[in-house]
N, C-alpha and C. Protein backbone atom coordinates (compact mmCIF):
# COMPACT_ATOMS: atom_id res chain seq x y z
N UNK A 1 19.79 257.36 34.25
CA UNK A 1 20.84 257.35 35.25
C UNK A 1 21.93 256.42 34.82
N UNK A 2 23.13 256.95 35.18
CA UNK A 2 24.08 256.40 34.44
C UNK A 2 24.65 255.64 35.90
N UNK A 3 26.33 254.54 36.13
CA UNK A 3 26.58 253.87 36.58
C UNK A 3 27.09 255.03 37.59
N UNK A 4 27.80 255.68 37.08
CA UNK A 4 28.66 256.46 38.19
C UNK A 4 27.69 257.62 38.28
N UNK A 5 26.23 257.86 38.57
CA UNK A 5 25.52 258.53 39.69
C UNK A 5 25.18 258.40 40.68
N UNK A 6 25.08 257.05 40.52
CA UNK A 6 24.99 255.50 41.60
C UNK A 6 25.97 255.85 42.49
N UNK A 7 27.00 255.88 42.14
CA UNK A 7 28.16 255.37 43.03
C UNK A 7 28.80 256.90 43.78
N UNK A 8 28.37 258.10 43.26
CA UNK A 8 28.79 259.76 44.14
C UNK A 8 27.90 259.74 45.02
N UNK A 9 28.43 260.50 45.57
CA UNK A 9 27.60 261.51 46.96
C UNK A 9 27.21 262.41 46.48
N UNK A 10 26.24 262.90 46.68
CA UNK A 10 25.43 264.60 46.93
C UNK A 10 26.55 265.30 46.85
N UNK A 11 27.43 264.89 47.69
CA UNK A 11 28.48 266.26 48.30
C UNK A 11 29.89 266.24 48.35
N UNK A 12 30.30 264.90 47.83
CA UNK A 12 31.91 264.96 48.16
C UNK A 12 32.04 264.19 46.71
N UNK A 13 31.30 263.29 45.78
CA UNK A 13 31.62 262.56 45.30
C UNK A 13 31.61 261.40 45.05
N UNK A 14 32.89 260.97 44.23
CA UNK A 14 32.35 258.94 44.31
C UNK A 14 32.50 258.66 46.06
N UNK A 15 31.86 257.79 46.19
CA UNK A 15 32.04 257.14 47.51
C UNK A 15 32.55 255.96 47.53
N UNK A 16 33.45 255.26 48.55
CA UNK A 16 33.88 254.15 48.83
C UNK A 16 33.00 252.82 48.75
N UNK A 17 33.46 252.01 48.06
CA UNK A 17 32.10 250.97 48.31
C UNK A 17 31.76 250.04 49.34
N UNK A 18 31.35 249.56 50.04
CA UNK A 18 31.31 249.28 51.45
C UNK A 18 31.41 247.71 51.15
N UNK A 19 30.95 247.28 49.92
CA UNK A 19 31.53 245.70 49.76
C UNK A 19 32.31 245.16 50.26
N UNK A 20 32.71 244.21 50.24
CA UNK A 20 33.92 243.48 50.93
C UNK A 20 34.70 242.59 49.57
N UNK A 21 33.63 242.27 48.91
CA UNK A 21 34.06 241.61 47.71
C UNK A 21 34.93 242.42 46.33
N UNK A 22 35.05 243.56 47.18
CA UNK A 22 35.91 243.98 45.71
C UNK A 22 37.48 244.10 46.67
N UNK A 23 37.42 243.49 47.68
CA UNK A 23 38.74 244.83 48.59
C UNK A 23 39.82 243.06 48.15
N UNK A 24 40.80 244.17 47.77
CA UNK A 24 42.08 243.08 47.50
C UNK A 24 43.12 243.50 48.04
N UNK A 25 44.23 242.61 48.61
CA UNK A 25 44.92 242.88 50.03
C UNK A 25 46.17 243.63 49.25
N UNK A 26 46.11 243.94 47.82
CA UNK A 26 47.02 244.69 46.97
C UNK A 26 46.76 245.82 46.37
N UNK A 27 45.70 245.82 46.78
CA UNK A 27 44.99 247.39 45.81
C UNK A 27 45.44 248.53 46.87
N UNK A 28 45.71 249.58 46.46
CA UNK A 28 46.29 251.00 47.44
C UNK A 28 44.96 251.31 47.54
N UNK A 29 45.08 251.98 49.02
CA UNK A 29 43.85 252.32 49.33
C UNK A 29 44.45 253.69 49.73
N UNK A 30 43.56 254.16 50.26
CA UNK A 30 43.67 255.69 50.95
C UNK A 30 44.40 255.58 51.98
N UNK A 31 46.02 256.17 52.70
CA UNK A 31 46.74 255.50 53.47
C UNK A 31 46.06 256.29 55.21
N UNK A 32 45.65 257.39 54.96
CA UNK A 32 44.44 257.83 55.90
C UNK A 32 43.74 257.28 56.42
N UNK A 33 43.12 256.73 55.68
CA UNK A 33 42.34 255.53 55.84
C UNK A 33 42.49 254.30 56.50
N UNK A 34 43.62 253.87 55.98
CA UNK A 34 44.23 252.64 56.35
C UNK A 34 44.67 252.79 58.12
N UNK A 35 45.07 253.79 58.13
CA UNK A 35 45.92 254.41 59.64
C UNK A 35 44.38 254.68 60.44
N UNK A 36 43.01 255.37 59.83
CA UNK A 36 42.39 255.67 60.85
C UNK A 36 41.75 253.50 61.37
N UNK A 37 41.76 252.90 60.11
CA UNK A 37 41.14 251.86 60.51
C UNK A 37 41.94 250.93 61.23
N UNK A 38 43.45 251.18 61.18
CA UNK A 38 43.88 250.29 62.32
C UNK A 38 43.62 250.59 63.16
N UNK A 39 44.29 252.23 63.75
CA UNK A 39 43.94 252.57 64.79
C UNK A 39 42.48 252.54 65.47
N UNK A 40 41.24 252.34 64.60
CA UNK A 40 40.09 251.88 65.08
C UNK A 40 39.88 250.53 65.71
N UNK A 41 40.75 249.35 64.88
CA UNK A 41 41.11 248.17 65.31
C UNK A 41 41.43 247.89 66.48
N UNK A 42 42.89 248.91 66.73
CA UNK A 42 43.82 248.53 67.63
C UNK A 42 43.08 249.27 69.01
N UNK A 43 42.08 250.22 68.72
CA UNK A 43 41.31 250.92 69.96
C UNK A 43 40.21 249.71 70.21
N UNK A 44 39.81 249.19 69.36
CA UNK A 44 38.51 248.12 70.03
C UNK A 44 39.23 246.87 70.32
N UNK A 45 40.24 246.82 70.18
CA UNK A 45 40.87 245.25 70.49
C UNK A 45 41.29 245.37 72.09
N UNK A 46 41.72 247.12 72.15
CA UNK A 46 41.86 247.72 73.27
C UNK A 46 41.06 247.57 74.46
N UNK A 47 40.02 247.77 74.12
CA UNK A 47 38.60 247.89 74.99
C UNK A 47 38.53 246.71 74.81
N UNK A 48 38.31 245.77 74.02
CA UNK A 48 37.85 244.40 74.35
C UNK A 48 38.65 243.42 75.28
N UNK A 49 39.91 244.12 75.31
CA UNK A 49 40.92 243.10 75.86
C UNK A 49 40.84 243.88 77.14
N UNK A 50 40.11 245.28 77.59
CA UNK A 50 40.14 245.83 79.08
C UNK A 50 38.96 244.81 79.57
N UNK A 51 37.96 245.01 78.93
CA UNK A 51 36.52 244.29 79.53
C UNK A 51 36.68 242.91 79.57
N UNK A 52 37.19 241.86 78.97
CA UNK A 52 37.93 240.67 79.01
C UNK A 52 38.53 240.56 80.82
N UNK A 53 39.56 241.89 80.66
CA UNK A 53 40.46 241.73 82.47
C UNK A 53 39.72 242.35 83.37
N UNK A 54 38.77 242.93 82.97
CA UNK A 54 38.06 243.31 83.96
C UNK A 54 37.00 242.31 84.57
N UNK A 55 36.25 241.58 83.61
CA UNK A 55 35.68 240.18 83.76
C UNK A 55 36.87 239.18 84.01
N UNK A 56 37.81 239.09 84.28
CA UNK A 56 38.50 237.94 84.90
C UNK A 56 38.79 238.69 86.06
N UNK A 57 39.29 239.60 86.09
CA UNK A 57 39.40 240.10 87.38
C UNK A 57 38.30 240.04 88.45
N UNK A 58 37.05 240.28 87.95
CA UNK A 58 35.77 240.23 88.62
C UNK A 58 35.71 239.06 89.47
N UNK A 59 36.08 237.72 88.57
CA UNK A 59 36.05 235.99 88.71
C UNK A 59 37.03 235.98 89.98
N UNK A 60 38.16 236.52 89.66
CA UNK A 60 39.27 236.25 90.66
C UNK A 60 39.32 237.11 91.97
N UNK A 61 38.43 237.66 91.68
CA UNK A 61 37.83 238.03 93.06
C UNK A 61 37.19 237.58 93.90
N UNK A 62 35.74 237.08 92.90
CA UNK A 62 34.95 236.17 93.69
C UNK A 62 35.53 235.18 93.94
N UNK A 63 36.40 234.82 93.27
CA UNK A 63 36.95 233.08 93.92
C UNK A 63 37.72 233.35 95.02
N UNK A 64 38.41 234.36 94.96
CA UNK A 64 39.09 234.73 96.75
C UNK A 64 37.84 235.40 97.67
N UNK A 65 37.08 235.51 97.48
CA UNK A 65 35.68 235.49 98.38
C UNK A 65 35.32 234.52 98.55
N UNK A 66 35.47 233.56 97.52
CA UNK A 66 34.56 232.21 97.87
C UNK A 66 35.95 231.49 98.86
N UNK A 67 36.86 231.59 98.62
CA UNK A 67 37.99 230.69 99.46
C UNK A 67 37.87 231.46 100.86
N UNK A 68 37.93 233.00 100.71
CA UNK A 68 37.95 233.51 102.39
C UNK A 68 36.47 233.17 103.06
N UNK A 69 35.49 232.92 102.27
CA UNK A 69 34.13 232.43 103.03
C UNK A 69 33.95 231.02 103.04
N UNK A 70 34.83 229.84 102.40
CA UNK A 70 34.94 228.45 102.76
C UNK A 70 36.28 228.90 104.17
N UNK A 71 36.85 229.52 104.33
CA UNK A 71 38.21 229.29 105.27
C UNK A 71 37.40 229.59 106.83
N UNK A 72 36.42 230.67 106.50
CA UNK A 72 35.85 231.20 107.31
C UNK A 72 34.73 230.51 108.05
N UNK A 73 34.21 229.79 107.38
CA UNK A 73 33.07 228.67 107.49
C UNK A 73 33.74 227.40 108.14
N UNK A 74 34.71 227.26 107.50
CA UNK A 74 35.55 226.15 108.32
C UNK A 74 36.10 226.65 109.75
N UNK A 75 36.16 228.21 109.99
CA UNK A 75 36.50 228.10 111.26
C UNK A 75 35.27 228.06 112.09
N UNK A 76 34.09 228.44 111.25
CA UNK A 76 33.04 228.55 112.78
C UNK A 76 32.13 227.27 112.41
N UNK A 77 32.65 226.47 111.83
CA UNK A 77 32.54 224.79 112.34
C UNK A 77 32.97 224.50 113.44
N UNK A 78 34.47 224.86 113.56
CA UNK A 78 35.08 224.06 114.65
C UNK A 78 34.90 224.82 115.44
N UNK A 79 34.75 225.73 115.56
CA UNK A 79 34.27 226.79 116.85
C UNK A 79 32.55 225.63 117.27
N UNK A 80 32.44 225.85 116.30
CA UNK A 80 30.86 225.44 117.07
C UNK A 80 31.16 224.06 117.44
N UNK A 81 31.54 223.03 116.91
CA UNK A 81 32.03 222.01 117.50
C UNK A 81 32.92 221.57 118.84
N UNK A 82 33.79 222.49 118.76
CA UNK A 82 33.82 223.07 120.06
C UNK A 82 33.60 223.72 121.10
N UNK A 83 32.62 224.33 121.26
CA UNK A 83 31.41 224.93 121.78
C UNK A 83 30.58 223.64 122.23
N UNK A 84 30.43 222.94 121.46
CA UNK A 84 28.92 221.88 121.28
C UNK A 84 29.73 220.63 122.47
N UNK A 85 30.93 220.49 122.14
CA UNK A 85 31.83 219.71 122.91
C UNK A 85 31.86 220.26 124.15
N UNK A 86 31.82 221.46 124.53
CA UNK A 86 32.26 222.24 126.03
C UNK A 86 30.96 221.83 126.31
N UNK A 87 29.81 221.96 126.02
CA UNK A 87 28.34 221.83 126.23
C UNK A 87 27.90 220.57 126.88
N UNK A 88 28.12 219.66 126.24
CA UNK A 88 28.05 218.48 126.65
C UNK A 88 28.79 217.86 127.62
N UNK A 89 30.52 218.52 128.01
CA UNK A 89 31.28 218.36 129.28
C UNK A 89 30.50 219.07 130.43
N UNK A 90 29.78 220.15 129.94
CA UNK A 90 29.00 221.10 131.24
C UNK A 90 27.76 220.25 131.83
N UNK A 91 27.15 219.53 130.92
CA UNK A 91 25.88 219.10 131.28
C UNK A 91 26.43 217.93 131.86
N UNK A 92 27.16 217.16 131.53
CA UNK A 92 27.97 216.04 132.39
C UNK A 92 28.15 216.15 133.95
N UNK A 93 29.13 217.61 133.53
CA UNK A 93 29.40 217.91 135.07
C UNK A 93 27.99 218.30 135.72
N UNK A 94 27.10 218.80 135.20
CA UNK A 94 25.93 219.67 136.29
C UNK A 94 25.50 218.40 136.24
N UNK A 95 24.84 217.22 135.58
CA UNK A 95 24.20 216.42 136.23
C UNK A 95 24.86 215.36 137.36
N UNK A 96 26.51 215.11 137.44
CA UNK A 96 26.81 214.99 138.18
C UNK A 96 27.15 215.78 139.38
N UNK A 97 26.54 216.74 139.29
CA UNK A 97 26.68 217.68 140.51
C UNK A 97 25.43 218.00 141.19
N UNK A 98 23.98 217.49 140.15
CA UNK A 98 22.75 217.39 140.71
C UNK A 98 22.69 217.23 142.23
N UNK A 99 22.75 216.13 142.17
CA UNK A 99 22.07 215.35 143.84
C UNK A 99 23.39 216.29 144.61
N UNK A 100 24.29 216.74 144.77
CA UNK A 100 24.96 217.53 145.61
C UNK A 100 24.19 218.93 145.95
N UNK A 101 23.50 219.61 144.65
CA UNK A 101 22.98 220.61 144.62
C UNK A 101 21.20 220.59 145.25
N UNK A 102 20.86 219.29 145.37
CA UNK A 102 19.60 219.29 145.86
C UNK A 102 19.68 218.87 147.48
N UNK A 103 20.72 218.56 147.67
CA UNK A 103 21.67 218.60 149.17
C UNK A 103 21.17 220.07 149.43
N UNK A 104 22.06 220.75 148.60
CA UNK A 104 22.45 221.58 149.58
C UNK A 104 20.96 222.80 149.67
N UNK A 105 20.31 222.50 148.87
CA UNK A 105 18.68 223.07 148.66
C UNK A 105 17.77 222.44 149.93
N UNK A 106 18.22 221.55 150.07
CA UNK A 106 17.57 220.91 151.71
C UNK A 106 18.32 221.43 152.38
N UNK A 107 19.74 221.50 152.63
CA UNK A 107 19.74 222.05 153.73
C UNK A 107 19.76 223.64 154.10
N UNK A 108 19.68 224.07 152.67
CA UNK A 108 19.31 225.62 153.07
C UNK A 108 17.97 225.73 153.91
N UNK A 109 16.83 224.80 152.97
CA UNK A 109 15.38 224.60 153.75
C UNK A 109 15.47 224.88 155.41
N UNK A 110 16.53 223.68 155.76
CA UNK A 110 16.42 223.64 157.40
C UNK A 110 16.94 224.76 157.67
N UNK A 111 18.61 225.16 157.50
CA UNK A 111 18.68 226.50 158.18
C UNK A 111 17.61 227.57 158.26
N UNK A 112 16.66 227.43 157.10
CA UNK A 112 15.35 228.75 156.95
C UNK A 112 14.93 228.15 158.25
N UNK A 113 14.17 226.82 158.09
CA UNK A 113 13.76 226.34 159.61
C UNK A 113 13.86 226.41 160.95
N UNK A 114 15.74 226.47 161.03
CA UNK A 114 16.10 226.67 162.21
C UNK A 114 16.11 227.77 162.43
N UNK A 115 16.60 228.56 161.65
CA UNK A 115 16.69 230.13 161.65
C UNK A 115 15.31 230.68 162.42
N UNK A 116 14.27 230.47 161.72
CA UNK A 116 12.45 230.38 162.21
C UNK A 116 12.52 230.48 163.78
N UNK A 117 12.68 228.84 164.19
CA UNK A 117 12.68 228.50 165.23
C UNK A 117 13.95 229.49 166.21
N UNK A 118 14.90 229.35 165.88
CA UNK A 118 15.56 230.21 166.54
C UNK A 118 15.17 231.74 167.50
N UNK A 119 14.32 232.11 166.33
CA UNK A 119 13.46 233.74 166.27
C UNK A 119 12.34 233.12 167.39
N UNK A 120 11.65 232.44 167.11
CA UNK A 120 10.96 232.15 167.97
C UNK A 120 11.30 231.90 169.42
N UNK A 121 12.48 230.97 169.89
CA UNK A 121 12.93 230.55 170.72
C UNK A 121 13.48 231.80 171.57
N UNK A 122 14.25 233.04 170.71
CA UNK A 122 14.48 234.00 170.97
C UNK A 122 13.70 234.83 171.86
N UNK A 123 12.44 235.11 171.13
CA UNK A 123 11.34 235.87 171.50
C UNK A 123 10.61 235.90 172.26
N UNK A 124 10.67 233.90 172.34
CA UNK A 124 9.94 233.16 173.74
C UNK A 124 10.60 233.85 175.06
N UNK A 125 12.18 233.13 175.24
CA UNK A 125 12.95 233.88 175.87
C UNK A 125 13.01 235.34 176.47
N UNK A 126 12.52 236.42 175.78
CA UNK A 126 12.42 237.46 175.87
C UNK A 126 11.12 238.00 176.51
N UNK A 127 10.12 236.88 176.14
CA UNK A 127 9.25 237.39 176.99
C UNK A 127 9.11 236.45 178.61
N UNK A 128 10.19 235.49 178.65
CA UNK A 128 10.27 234.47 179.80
C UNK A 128 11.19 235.84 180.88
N UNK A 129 12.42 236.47 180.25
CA UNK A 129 13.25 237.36 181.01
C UNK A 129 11.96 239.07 181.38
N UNK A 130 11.33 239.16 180.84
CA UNK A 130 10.41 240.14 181.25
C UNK A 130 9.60 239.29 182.32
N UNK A 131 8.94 238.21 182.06
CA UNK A 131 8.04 238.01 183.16
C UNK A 131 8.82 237.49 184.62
N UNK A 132 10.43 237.29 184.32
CA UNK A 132 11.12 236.75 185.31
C UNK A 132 11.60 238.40 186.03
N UNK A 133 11.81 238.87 185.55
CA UNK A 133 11.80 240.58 185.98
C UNK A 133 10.85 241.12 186.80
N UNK A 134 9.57 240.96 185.88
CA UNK A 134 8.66 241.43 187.03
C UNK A 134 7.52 240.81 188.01
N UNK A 135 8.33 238.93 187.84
CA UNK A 135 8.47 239.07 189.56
C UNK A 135 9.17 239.01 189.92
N UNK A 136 10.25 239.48 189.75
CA UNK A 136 11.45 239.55 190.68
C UNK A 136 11.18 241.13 191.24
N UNK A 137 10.66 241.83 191.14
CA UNK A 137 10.50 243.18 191.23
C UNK A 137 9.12 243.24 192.63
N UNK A 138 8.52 241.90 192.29
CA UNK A 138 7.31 241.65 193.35
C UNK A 138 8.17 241.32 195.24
């Protein structure tokens, strides 16, 4: 086997050598070539520089998620703080309104009481005007 059997194809011929160490930035190359490999270049620099903005874009998203969910968090702090504040004015007021409210729980008691008695007093009555009826009828 000689040097240049080595170096053809089966089917087209010599082949390109895939070295790197022979390529000199003056030697003519195949200008086909040259055009498909920029344009191979300039297509993956393409894509790399989409997936690049697409991953920053991703970031700058989440960081305006993370700012609208700190803005958002900060409002239902003060909501709840204010809430927690109304809470504590309420319980203020109801315990100063206690002993008024256990007032007035007694005196519902008695009206039940009197109310009672009333019915009774009523009824007494009612049977005092029947028995005053019939003797008056005697």
């Amino acid at each position: 086997m000689d040097d240049d059997s080595l170096n053809e194809s089966p089917k087209k011929g010599p082949t390109l050598s895939t070295s790197t160490s022979s390529f000199e930035a003056l030697d003519p190359h195949d200008p086909n070539l040259s055009r498909l490999a920029t344009t191979m270049f300039q297509k993956t620099a393409d894509y790399l520089y989409g997936e690049l903005t697409a991953t920053h874009e991703d970031y700058k998203l989440l960081e305006n998620m993370n700012q609208t969910t700190i803005s958002k968090y900060s409002e239902m702090k003060k909501i709840a703080s204010s809430v927690s504040k109304t809470m504590i004015e309420l319980n203020g007021k109801y315990e100063a309104l206690q002993p008024y409210l256990e007032q007035i729980d007694q005196i519902e008691d008695s009206i039940t009481k009197l109310e009672q008695a009333a019915y009774k007093l009523d009824a007494y009555s009612k049977r005092l005007e029947a028995k005053f009826k019939q003797l008056e009828k005697r």
